[in-house]
Protein backbone atom coordinates (compact mmCIF):
# COMPACT_ATOMS: atom_id res chain seq x y z
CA UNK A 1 71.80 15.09 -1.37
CA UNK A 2 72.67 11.40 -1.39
CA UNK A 3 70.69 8.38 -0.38
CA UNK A 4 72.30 5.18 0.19
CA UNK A 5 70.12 1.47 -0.30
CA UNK A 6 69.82 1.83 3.40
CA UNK A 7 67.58 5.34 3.79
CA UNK A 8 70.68 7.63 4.69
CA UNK A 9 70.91 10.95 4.26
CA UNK A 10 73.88 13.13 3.24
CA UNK A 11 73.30 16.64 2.27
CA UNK A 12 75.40 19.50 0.64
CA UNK A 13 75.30 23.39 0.61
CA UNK A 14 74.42 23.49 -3.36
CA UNK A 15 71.02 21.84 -2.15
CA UNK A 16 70.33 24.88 0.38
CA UNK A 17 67.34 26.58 -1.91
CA UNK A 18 66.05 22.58 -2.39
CA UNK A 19 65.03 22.73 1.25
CA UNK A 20 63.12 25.59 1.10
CA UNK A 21 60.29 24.29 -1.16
CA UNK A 22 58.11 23.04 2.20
CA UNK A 23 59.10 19.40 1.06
CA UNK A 24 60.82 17.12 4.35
CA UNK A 25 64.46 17.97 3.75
CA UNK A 26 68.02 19.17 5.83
CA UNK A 27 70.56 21.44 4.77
CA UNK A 28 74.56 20.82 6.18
CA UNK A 29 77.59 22.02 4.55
CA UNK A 30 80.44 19.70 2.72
CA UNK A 31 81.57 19.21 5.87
CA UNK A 32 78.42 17.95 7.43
CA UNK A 33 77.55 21.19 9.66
CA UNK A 34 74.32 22.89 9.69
CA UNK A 35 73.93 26.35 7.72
CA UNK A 36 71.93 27.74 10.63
CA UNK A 37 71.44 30.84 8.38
CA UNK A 38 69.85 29.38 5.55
CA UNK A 39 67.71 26.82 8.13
CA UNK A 40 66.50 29.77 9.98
CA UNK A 41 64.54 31.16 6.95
CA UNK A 42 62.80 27.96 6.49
CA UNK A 43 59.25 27.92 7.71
CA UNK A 44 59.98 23.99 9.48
CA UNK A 45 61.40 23.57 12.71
CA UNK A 46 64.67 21.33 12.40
CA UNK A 47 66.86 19.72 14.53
CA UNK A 48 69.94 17.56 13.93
CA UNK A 49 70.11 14.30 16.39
CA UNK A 50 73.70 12.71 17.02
CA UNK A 51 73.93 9.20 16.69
CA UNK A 52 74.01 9.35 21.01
CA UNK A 53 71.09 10.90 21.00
CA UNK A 54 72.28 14.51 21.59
CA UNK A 55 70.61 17.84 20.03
CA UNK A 56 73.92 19.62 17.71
CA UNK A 57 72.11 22.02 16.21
CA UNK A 58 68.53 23.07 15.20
CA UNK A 59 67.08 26.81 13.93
CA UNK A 60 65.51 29.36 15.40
CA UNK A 61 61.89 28.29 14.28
CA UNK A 62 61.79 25.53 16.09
CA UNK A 63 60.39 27.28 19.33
CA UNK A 64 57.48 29.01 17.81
CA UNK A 65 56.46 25.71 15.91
CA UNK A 66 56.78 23.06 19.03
CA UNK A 67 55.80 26.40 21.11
CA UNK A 68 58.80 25.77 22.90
CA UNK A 69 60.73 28.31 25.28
CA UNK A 70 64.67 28.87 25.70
CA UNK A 71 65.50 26.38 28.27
CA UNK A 72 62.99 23.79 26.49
CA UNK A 73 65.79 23.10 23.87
CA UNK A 74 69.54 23.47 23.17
CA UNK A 75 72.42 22.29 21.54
CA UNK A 76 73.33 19.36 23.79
CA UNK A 77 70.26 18.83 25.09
CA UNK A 78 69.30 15.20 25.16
CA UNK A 79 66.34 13.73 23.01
CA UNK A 80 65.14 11.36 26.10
CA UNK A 81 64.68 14.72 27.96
CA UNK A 82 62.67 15.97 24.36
CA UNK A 83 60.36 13.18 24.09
CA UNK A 84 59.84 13.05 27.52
CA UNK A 85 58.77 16.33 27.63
CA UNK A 86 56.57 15.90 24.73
CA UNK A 87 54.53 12.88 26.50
CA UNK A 88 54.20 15.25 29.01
CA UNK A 89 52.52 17.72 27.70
CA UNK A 90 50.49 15.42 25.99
CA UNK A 91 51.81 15.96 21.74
CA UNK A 92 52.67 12.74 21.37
CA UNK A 93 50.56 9.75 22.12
CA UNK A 94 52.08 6.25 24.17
CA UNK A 95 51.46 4.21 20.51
CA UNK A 96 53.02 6.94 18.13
CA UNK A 97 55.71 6.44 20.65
CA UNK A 98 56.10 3.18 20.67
CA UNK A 99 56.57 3.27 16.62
CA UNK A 100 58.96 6.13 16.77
CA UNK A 101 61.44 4.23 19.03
CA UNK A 102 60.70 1.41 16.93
CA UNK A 103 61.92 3.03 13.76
CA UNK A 104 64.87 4.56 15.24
CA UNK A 105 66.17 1.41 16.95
CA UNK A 106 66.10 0.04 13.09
CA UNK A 107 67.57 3.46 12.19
CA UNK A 108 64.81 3.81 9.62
CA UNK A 109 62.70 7.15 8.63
CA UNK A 110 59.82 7.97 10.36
CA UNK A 111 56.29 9.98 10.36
CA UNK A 112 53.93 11.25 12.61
CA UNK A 113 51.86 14.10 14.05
CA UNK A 114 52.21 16.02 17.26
CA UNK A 115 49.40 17.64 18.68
CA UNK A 116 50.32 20.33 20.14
CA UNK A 117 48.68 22.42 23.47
CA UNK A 118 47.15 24.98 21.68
CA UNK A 119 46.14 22.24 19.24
CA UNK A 120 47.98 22.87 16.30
CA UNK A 121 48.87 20.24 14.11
CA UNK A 122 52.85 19.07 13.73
CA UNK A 123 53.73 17.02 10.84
CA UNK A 124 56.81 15.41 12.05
CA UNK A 125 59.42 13.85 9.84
CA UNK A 126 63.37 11.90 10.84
CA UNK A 127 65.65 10.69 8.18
CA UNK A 128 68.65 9.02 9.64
CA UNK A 129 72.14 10.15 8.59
CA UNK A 130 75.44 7.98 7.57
CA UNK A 131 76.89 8.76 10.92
CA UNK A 132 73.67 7.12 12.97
CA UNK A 133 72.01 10.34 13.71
CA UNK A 134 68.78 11.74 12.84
CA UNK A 135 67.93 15.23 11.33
CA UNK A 136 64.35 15.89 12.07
CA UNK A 137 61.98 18.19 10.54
CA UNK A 138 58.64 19.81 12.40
CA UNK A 139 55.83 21.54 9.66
CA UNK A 140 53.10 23.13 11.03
CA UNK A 141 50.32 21.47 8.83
CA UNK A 142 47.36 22.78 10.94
CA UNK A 143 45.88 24.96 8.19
CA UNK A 144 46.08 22.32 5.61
CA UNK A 145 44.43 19.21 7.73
CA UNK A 146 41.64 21.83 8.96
CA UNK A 147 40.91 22.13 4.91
CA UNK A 148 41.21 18.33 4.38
CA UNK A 149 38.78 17.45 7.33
CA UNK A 150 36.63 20.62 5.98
CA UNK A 151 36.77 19.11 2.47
CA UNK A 152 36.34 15.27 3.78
CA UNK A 153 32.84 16.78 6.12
CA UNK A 154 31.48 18.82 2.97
CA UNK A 155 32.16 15.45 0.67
CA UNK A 156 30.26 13.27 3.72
CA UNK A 157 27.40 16.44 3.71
CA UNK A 158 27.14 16.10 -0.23
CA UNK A 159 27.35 12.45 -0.48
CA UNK A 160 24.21 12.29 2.50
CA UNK A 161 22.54 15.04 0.85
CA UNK A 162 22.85 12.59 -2.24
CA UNK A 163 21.46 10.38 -0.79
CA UNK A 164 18.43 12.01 0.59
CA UNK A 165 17.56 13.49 -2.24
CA UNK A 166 17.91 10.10 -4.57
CA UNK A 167 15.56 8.41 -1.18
CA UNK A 168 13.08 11.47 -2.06
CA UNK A 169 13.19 11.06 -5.71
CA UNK A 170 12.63 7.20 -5.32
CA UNK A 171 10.00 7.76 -3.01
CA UNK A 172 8.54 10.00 -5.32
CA UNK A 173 8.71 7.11 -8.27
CA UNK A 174 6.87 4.97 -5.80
CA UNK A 175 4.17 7.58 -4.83
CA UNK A 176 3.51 8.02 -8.51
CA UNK A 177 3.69 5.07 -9.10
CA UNK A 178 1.05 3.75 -6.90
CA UNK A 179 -1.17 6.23 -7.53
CA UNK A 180 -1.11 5.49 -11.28
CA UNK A 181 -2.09 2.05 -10.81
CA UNK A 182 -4.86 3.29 -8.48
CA UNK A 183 -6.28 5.79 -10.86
CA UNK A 184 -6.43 3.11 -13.56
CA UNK A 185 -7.94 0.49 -11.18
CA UNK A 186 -10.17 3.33 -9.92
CA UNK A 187 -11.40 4.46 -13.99
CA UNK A 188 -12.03 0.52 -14.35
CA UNK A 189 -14.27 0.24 -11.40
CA UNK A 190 -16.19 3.32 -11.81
CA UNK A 191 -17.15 2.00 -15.35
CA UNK A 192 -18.82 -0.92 -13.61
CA UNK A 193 -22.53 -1.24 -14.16
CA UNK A 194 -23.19 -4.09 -11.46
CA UNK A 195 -21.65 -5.87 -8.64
CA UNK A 196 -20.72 -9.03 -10.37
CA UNK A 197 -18.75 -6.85 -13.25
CA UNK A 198 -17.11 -4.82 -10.30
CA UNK A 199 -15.47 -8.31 -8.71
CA UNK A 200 -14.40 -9.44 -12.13
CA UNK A 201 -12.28 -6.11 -12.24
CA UNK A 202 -11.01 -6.56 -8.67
CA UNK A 203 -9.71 -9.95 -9.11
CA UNK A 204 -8.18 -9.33 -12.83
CA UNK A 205 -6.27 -5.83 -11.00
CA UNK A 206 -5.33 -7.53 -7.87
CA UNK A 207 -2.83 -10.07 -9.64
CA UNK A 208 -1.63 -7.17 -11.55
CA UNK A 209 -1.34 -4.58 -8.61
CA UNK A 210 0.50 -6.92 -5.98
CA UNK A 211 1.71 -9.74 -7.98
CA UNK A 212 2.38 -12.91 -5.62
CA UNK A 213 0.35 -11.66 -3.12
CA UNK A 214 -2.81 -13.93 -2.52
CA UNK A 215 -6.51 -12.87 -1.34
CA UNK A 216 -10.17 -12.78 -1.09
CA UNK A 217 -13.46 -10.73 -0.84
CA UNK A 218 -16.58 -11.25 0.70
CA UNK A 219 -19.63 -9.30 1.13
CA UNK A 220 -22.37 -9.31 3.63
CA UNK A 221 -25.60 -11.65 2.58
CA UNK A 222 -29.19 -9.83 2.43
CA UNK A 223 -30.01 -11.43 5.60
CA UNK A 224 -26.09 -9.94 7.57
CA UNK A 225 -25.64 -13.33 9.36
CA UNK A 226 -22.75 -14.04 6.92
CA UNK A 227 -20.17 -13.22 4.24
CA UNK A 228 -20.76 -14.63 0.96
CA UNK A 229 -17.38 -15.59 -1.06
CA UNK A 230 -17.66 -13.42 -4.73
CA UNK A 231 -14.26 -13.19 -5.79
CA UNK A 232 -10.51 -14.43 -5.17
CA UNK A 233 -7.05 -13.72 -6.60
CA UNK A 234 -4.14 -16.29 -6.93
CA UNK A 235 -5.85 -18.95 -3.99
CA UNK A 236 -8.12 -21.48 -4.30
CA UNK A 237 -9.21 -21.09 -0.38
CA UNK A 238 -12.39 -18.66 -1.44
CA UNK A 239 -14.67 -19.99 1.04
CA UNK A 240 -18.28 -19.79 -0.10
CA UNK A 241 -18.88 -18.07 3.28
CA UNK A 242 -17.79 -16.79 6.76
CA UNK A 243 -19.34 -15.36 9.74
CA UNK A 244 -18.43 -11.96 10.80
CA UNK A 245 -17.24 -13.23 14.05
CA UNK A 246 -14.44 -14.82 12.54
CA UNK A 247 -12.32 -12.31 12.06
CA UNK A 248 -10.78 -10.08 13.82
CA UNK A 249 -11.28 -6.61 11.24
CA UNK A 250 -14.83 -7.17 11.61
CA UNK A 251 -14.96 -7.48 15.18
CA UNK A 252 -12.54 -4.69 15.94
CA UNK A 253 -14.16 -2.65 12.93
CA UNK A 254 -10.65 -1.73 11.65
CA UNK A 255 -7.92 -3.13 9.66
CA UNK A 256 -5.94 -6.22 11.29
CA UNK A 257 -2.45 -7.39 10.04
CA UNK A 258 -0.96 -10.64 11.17
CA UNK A 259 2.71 -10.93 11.34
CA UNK A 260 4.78 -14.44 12.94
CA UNK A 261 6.53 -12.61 15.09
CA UNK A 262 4.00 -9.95 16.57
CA UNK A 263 1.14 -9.74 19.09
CA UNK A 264 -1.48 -11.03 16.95
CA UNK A 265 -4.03 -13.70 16.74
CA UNK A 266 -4.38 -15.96 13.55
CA UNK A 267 -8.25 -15.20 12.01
CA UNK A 268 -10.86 -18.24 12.11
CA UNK A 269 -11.83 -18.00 8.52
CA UNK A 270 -8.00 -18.01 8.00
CA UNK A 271 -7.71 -20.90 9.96
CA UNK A 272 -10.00 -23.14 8.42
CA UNK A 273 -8.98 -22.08 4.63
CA UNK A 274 -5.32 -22.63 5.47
CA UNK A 275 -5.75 -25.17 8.27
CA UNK A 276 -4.50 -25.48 11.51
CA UNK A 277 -0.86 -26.81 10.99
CA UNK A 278 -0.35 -23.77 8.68
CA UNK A 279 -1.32 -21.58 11.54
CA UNK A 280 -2.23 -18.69 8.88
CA UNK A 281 0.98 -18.08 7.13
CA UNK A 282 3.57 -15.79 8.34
CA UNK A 283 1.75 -12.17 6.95
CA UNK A 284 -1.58 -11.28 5.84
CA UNK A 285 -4.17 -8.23 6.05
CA UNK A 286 -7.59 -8.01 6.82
CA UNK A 287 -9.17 -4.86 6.08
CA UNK A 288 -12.99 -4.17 6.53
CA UNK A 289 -14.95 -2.77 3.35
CA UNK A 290 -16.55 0.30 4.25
CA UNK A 291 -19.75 2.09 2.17
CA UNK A 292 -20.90 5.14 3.31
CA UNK A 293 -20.16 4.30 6.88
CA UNK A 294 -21.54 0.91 6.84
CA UNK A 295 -19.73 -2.29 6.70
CA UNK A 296 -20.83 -4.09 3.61
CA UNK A 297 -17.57 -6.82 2.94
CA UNK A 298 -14.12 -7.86 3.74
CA UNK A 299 -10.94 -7.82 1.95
CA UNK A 300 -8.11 -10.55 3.18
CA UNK A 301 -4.53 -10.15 1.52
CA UNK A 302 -1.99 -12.85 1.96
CA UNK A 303 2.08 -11.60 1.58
CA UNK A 304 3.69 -14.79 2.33
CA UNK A 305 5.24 -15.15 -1.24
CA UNK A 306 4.92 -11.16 -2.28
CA UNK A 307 8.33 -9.53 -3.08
CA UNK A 308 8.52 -6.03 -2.82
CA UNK A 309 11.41 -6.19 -5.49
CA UNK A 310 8.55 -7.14 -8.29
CA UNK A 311 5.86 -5.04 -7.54
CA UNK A 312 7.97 -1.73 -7.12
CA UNK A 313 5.61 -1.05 -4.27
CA UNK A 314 7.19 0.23 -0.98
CA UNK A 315 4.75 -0.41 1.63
CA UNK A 316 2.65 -3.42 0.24
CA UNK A 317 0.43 -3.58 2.94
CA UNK A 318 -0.70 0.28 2.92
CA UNK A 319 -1.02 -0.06 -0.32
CA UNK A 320 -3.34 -2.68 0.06
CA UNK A 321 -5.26 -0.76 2.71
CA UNK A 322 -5.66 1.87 -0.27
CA UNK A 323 -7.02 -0.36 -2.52
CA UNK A 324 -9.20 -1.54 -0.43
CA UNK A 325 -10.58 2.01 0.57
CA UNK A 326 -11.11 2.58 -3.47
CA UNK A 327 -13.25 -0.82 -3.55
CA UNK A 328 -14.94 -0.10 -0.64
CA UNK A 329 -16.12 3.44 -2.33
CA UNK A 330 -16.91 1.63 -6.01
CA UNK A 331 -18.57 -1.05 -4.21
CA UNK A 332 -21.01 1.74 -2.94
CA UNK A 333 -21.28 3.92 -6.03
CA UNK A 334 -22.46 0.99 -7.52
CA UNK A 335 -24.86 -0.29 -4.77
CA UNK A 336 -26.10 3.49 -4.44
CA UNK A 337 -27.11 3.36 -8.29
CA UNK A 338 -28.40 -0.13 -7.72
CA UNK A 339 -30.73 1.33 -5.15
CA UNK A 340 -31.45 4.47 -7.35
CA UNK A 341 -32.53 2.21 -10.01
CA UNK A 342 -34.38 0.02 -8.02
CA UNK A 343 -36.62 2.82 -6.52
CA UNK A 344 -36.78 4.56 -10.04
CA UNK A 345 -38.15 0.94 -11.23
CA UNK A 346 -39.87 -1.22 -8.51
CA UNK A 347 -42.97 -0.68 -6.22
CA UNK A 348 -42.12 0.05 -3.12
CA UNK A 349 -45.00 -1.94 -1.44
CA UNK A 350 -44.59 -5.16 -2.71
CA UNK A 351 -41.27 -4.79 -4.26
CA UNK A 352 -42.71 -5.78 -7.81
CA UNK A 353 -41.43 -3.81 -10.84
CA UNK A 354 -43.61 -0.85 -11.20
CA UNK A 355 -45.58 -0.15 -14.30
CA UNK A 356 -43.36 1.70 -16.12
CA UNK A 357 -40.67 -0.36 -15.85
CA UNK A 358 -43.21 -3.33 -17.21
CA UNK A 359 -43.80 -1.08 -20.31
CA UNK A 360 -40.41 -0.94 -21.00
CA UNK A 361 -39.93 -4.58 -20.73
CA UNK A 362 -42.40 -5.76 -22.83
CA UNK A 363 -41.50 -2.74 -25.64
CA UNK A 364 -37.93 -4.57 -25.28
CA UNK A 365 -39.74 -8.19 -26.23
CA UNK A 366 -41.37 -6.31 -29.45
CA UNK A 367 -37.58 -4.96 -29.92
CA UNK A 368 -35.93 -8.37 -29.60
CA UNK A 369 -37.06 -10.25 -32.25
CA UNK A 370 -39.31 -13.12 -30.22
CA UNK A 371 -42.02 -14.66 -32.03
CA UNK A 372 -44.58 -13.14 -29.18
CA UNK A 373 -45.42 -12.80 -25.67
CA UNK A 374 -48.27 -13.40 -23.09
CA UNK A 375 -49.85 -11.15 -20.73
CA UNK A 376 -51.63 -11.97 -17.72
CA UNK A 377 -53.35 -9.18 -15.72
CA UNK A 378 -54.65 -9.54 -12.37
CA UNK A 379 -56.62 -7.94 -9.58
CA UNK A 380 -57.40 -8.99 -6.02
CA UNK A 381 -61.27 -10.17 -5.57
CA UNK A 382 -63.54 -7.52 -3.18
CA UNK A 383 -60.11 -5.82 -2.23
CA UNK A 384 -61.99 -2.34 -1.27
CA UNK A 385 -64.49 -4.98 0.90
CA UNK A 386 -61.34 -6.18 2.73
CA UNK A 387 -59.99 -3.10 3.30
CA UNK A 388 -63.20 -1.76 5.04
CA UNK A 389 -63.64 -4.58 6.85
CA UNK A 390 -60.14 -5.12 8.34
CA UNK A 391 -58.13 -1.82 7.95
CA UNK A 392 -55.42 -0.53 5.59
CA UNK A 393 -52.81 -2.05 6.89
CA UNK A 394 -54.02 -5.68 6.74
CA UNK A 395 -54.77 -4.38 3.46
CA UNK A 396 -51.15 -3.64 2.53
CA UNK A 397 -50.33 -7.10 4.23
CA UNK A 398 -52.46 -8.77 1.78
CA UNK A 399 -50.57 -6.44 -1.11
CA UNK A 400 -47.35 -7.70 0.22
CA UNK A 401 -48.26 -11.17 0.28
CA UNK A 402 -49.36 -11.53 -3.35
CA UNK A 403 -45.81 -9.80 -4.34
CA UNK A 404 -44.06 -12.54 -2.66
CA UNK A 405 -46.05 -15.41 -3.94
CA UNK A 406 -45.18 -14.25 -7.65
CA UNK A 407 -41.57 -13.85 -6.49
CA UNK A 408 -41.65 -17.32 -5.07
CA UNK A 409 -43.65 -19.01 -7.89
CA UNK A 410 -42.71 -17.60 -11.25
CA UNK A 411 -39.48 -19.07 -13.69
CA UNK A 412 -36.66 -16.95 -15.23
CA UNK A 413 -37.61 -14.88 -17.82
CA UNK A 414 -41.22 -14.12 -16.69
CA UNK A 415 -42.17 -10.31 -15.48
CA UNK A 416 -44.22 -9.30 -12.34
CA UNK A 417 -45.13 -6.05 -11.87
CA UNK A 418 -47.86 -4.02 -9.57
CA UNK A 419 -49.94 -1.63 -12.02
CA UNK A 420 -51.28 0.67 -8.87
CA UNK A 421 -53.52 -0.52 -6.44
CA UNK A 422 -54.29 -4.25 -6.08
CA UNK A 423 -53.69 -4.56 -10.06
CA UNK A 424 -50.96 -6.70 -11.29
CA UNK A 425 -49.62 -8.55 -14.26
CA UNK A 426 -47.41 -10.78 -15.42
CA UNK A 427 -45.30 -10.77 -18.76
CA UNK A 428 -44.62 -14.46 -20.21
CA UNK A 429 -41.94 -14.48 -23.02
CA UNK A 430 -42.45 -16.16 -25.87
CA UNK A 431 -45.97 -17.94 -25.06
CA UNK A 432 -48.99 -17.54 -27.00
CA UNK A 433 -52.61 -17.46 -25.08
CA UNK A 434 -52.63 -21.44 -23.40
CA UNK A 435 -49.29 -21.45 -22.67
CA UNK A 436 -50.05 -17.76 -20.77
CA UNK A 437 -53.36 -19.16 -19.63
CA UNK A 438 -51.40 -22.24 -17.47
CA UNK A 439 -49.52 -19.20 -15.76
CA UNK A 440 -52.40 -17.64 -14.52
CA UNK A 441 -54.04 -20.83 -13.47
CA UNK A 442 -50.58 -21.77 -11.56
CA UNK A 443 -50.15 -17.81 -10.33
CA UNK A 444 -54.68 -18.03 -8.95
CA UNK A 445 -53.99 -21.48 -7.25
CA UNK A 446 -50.89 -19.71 -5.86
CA UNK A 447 -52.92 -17.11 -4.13
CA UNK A 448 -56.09 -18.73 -3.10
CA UNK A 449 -53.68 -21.37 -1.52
CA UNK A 450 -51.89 -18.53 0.65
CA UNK A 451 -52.52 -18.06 4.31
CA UNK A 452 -52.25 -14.16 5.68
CA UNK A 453 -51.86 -13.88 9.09
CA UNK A 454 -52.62 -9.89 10.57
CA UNK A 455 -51.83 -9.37 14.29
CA UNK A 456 -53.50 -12.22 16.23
CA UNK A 457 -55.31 -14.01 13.35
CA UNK A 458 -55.66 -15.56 10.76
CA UNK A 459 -57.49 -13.50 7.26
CA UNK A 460 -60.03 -14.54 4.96
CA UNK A 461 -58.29 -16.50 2.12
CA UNK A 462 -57.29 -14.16 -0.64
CA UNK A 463 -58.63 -14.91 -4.26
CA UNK A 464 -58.21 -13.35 -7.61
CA UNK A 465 -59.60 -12.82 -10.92
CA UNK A 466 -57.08 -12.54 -14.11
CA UNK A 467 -57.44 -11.89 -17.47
CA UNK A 468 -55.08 -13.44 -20.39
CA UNK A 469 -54.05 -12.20 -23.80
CA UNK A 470 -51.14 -12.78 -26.27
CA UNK A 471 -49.28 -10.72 -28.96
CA UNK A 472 -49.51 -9.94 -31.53
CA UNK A 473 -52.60 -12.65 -31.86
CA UNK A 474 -54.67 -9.84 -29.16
CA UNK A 475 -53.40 -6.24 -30.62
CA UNK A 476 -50.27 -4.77 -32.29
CA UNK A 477 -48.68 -2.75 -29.36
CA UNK A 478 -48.62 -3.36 -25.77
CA UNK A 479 -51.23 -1.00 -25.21
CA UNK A 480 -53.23 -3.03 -26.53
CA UNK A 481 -52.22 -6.59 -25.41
CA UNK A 482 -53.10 -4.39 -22.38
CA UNK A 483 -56.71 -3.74 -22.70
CA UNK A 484 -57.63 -6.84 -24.27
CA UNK A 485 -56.39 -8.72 -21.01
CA UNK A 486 -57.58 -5.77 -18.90
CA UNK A 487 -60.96 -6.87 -21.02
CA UNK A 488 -60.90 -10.65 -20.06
CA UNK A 489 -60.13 -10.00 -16.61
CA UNK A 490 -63.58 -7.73 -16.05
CA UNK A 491 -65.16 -10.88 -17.89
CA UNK A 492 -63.44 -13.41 -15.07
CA UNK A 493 -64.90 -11.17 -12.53
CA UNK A 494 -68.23 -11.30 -14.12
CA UNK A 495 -68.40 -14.53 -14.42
CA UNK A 496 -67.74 -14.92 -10.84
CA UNK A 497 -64.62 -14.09 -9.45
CA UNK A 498 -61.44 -16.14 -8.57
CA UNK A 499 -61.10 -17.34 -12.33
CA UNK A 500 -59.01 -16.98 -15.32
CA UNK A 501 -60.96 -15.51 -18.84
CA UNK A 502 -58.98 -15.01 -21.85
CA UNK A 503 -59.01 -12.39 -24.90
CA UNK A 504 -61.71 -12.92 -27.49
C-alpha cells in the first residue's frame, strides 16, 4: 500500500495477509480490483465506494456485521440509498452524519460507530482512494467496548471504594483523635481537688482543644438567682454574672447554637458582652452544665474565628458539646466529694466544723511551725432552762444562730467549731492568752447583742460564758489547751455567767 500527502489509498495483492491482522485496511489487485476471495475471510465487513457514489464491490461478511439482508446491498447499489437506510433504522445518529458527509465532501478519512438494532457496536472506518472513491471497512467492536466500559465502571467502583474507605480511615483519625484529647482533659480534671483548680484546667485545655475558638463558664451562685463568671478562654467578655433567663440553653434546658443564617435568636448575656451592633457574632454554642441531673453552670463557645483546618476536629461544635458533658461530670465528682467532705467534717446543725475536724486543725498549728495558738471555748448560759421552757426547736434556733454569728464575726485564719451540744470553741492562730481573750470578748458581745426570733416572737436574749487558754503557755498538747480552757470557762460560769475567765 501507498499513501500520498493527501490521505489516498492504493493497495496491492502482496499486502493481502496485511489486511487480515484486524487493523482498518483494503485489499485490490495491481489492477485496482477487489480479491473478493481473500476479503471474504476477513472478519470486517468492506465495501469499495466509486468516486459517484456507487457500491463496486464488498464481501460476503458484510451482511452478518451491518445485519443486512440480500436486497439491502449490492454491487451498484447507491450509498445515498445506504446511509439512508442506516438513519432509518436508527445506526447512525443526525450529528455523526453530518461529520461523515463533511469528511467525504473534503475527501478525507473518517471514523465512527454504528449502533446497530440488536445493539451491537460497529466501528466504522473510510479511506479515500486516488480515483475519488472510498473503501470502507465495518469491525464489529461490541465485545471489546463492553470490556472497556466494564473496565472504565470497575476503575469508577475502585476509585469510590477508595474513597470511602480513605473518608472512613480519616474519620477514624478524627474519632481517635478527639477522644485522645478528651481522655487527657478528662485524667486532668479528675485529678482536681477543688472547684477553683478544676476551672484553671478548663481554661488552660480549652485554648488547646479548639484553638481560636473563644468562651466562657459560669456556675450557679449559693443563692440560684444568678451565674457567677469563674473562668474564660481567649475573651475578655467574662461577665462577673448573668441571670439564667438570659439565655436561651437555660431556659430551654438544652444545648442552643446560633448560626447568621438560621432560625435563631442572639442570647442576652451575649448581647451585652458583645454589644448590640455585633449582634452576637455569626456562630456560637451554649450548652447547659449538667450534675447529676441538676443544672449547676453554663458553657458558651464562640466559632467566629475557629478553623477546622487547625484543630483537626471535624465537627467543632459536637465536640464542644462533649467537652462540655465531661465538665459537667468533673464539675460534680468534685462537688460530690466537696459535700462528702463537708458532712465527714462540719456539724450539720449549725454548719460549724465538727470536733474532730477542730482536732485536726489545731494538731496541724503544732505541725506548722507557729510560735502558738489560742483557744477559746464556749457554752450557751441556762441552755437546758431554755430548752424546757420554749421547746427543742427554738432550742436548735438558738444553736443555729450562734453558728452564724461566728461565721459573720470571726477573720481569716480563725477556727469555729461546735464540740456537741451547745459547746463551742474557737481556734486563734498565732495569739497568746490577751490577744485570745479580745476574741472572746468580741465573739460574747456578739451573742448577747443577737436577737432570735421563734414563730411569732421575739426570745430571751442569748448569753454565754467562755473560757480562754493559750499554747503551749496552758499545756503541751491540745488536749490539754483543751481542759485548761474547758477549766476557765466552768470558772466564768461560776463567777456568774455571760463572762470571759482565762487559764490559771
Amino acid at each position: 500500500m501507498k499513501d500520498d500527502p493527501q490521505g489516498h489509498a492504493e493497495f496491492s495483492a502482496s499486502q493481502i495477509m496485511s489486511a487480515t491482522d484486524g487493523s482498518v485496511g483494503v485489499i485490490v489487485d495491481d489492477d485496482g480490483a477487489l480479491t473478493s476471495e481473500i476479503l471474504d475471510i476477513m472478519e470486517q465487513g468492506i465495501i469499495q465506494w466509486s468516486a459517484e457514489g456507487i457500491c463496486k464491490m464488498h464481501n460476503n461478511r458484510i451482511y452478518r456485521v451491518l445485519e443486512l439482508s440480500g436486497g439491502d446491498l449490492r454491487v451498484g447499489s447507491s450509498i445515498d440509498e445506504f446511509c439512508k437506510r442506516a438513519v432509518a433504522r436508527g445506526e447512525i445518529a443526525e450529528t455523526t452524519m453530518r461529520y461523515y458527509q463533511g469528511q467525504v465532501t473534503a475527501h478525507q478519512p473518517f471514523t465512527f460507530d454504528l449502533k446497530m438494532p440488536s445493539g451491537r457496536m460497529i466501528l466504522t472506518n473510510g479511506r479515500p482512494t486516488r480515483g475519488g472513491g472510498y473503501v470502507v471497512t465495518f469491525t464489529d467492536v461490541t465485545q471489546a467496548r463492553r470490556a472497556a466500559l466494564e473496565l472504565d465502571a470497575a476503575k469508577r467502583e475502585a476509585e469510590v471504594a477508595r474513597n470511602r474507605a480513605e473518608a472512613v480511615l480519616a474519620q477514624e483519625r478524627t474519632r481517635q483523635n478527639e477522644a485522645r484529647l478528651l481522655a487527657t482533659l478528662d485524667e486532668w480534671l479528675q485529678s482536681c481537688k477543688s472547684l477553683d483548680e478544676l476551672f484553671r484546667i478548663v481554661r488552660s485545655f480549652m485554648v488547646k482543644l479548639l484553638p481560636g475558638s473563644a468562651g466562657e463558664l459560669y456556675v450557679y451562685s449559693n443563692s440560684r438567682d444568678v451565674l457567677d463568671g469563674v473562668c474564660s478562654w481567649n475573651t475578655p467578655d467574662l461577665a462577673s454574672h448573668i441571670t439564667p433567663d438570659s439565655c436561651w440553653s437555660l431556659r430551654r434546658g438544652r444545648r442552643y447554637e446560633f448560626t447568621r443564617d438560621g432560625m435563631c435568636f442572639v442570647c442576652d448575656h451575649v448581647e451585652e458582652a458583645l454589644g448590640p451592633e455585633v449582634e452576637g457574632g455569626d456562630h456560637y454554642l451554649c450548652v447547659p452544665v449538667v450534675a447529676h441531673g441538676d443544672t449547676v453552670g453554663l458553657l458558651h463557645f464562640r466559632f467566629d474565628t475557629l478553623r477546622k483546618d487547625e484543630t483537626g476536629i471535624e465537627d467543632p461544635s459536637g465536640f464542644a458539646v462533649r467537652c462540655a458533658e465531661h465538665i459537667s461530670m468533673a464539675i460534680a465528682n468534685v462537688k460530690l466529694r466537696d459535700e462528702l467532705r463537708d458532712q465527714s467534717i462540719r456539724d450539720p446543725l449549725t454548719g460549724l466544723f465538727n470536733r474532730r475536724h477542730f482536732m485536726e486543725a489545731m494538731r496541724r498549728q503544732l505541725g506548722s511551725g507557729a510560735p502558738g495558738f489560742g483557744l477559746v471555748s464556749f457554752d450557751a448560759d441556762r441552755f437546758k432552762a431554755f430548752n424546757d421552757n420554749h421547746g427543742h426547736d427554738a432550742g436548735d434556733m438558738v444553736l443555729r444562730t450562734i453558728g452564724d454569728t461566728l461565721k459573720d464575726r470571726l477573720i481569716a485564719g480563725e477556727v469555729a467549731c461546735r464540740l456537741g451540744g451547745e459547746e463551742f470553741a474557737v481556734l486563734v492562730p498565732g495569739a497568746g492568752r490577751d490577744a485570745t481573750r479580745e476574741v472572746a470578748e468580741r465573739i460574747r458581745t456578739a451573742i448577747e447583742a443577737t436577737q432570735v426570733r421563734y414563730l411569732d416572737k421575739v426570745l430571751p436574749a442569748i448569753t454565754i460564758s467562755a473560757g480562754v487558754a493559750a499554747w503551749p503557755v496552758d499545756g503541751p498538747d491540745p488536749a490539754a489547751v483543751l481542759r485548761r480552757a474547758d477549766e476557765a470557762l466552768y470558772r466564768a460560769k461560776d463567777g456568774g455567767r455571760n463572762r470571759v475567765d482565762e487559764a490559771r
